[in-house]
N, C-alpha and C. Protein backbone atom coordinates (compact mmCIF):
# COMPACT_ATOMS: atom_id res chain seq x y z
N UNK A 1 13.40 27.33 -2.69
CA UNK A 1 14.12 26.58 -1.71
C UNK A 1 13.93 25.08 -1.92
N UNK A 2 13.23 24.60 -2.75
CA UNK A 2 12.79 23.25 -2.96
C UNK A 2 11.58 22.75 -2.68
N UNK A 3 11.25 21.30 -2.54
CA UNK A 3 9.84 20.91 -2.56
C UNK A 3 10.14 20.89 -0.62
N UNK A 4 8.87 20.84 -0.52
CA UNK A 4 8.72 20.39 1.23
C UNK A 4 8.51 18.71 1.07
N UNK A 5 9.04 18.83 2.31
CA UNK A 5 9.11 17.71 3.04
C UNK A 5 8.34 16.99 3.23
N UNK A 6 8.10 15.18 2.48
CA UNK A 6 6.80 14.75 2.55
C UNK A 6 6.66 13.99 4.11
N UNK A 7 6.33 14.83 4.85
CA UNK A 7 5.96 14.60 6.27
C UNK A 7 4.55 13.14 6.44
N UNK A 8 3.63 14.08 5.15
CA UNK A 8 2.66 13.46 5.32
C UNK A 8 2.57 11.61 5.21
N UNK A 9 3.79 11.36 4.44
CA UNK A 9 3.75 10.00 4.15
C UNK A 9 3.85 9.39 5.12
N UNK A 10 5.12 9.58 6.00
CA UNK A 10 5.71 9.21 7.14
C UNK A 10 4.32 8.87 8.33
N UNK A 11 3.55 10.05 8.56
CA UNK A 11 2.40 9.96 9.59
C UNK A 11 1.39 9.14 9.33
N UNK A 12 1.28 9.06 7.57
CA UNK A 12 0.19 7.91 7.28
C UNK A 12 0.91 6.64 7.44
N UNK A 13 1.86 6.56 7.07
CA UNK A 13 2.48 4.83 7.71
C UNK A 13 2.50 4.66 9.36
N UNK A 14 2.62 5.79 10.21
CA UNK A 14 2.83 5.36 11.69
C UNK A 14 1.03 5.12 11.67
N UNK A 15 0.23 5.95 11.71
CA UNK A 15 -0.98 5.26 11.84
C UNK A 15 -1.47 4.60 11.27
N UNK A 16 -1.19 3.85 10.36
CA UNK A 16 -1.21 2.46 9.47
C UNK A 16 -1.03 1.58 10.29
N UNK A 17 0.11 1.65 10.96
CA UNK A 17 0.84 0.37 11.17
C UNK A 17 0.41 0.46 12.82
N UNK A 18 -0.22 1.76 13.06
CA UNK A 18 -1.29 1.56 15.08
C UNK A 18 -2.59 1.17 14.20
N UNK A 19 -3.63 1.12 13.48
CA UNK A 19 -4.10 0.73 13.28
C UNK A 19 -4.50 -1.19 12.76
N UNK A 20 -3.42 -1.32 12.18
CA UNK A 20 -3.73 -2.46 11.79
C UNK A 20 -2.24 -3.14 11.85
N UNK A 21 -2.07 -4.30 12.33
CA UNK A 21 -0.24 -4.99 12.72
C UNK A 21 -0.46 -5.60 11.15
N UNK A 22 1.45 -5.07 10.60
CA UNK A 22 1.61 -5.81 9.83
C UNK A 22 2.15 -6.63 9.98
N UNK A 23 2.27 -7.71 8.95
CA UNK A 23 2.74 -9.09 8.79
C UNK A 23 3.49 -9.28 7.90
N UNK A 24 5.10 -9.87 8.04
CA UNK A 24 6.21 -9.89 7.27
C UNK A 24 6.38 -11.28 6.95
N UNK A 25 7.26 -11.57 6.63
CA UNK A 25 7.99 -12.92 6.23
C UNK A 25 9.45 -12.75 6.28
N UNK A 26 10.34 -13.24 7.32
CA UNK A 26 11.81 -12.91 7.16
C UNK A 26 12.73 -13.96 6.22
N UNK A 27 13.82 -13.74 6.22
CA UNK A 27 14.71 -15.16 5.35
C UNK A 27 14.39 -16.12 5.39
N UNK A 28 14.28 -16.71 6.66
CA UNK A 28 13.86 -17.91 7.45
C UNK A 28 12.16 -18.30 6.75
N UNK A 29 11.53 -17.38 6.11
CA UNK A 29 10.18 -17.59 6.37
C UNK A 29 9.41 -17.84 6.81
N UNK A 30 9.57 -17.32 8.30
CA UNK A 30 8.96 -17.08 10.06
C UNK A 30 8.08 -15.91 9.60
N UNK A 31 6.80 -15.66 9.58
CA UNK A 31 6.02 -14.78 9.80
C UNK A 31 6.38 -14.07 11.24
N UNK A 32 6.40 -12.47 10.92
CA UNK A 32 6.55 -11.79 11.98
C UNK A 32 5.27 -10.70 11.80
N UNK A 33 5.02 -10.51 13.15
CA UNK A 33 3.58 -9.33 12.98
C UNK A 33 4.51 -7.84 13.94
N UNK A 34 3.91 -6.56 12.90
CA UNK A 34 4.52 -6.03 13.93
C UNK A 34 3.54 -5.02 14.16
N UNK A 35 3.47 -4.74 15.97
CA UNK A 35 2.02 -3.97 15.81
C UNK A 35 2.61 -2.31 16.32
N UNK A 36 2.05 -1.67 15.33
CA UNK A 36 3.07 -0.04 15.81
C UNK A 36 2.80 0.68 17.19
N UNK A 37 1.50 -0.08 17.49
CA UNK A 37 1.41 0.40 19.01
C UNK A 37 2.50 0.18 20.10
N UNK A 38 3.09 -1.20 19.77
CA UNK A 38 4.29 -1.47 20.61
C UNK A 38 5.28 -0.58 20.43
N UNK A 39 5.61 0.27 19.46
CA UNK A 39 7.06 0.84 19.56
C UNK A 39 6.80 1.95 19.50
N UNK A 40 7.86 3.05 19.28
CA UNK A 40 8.00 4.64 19.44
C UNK A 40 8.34 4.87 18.07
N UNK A 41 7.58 5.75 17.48
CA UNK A 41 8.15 6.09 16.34
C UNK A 41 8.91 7.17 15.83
N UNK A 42 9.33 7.57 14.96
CA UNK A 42 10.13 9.16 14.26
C UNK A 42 10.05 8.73 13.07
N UNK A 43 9.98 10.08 12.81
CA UNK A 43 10.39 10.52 11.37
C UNK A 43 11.60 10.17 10.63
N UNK A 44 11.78 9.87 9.54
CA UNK A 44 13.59 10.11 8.69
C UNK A 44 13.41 10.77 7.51
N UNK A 45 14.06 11.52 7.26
CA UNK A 45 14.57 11.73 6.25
C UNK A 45 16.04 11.64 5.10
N UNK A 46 15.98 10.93 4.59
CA UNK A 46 17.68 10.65 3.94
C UNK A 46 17.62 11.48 2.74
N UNK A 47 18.70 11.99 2.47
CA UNK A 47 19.42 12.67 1.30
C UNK A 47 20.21 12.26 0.74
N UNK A 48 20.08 12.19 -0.29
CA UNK A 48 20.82 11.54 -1.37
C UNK A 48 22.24 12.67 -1.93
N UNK A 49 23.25 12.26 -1.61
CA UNK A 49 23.68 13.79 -2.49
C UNK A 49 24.98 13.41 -3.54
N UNK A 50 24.66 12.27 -4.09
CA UNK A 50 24.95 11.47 -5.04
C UNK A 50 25.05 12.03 -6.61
């Protein structure tokens, strides 16, 4: 049926990003922090069927 679903990646980035806020740089080169505790997260998955 194929490989499974790498779930696991997804859960290590949401608690990555509650653990420790990252820090971006947008166009502008405004540092933005973003801390994952503030938001709600989910899963995605995209398919390519290209």
């Amino acid at each position: 049926m194929g490989r499974p679903i790498p779930r696991r990646q997804a859960k290590g980035t949401v608690r990555q990003s509650r653990m420790l806020p990252a820090h971006t740089a947008n166009d502008r080169n405004r540092t933005l922090s973003v801390d994952g505790n503030a938001y709600e997260c989910i899963e995605v998955l995209l398919l390519d069927h290209g």
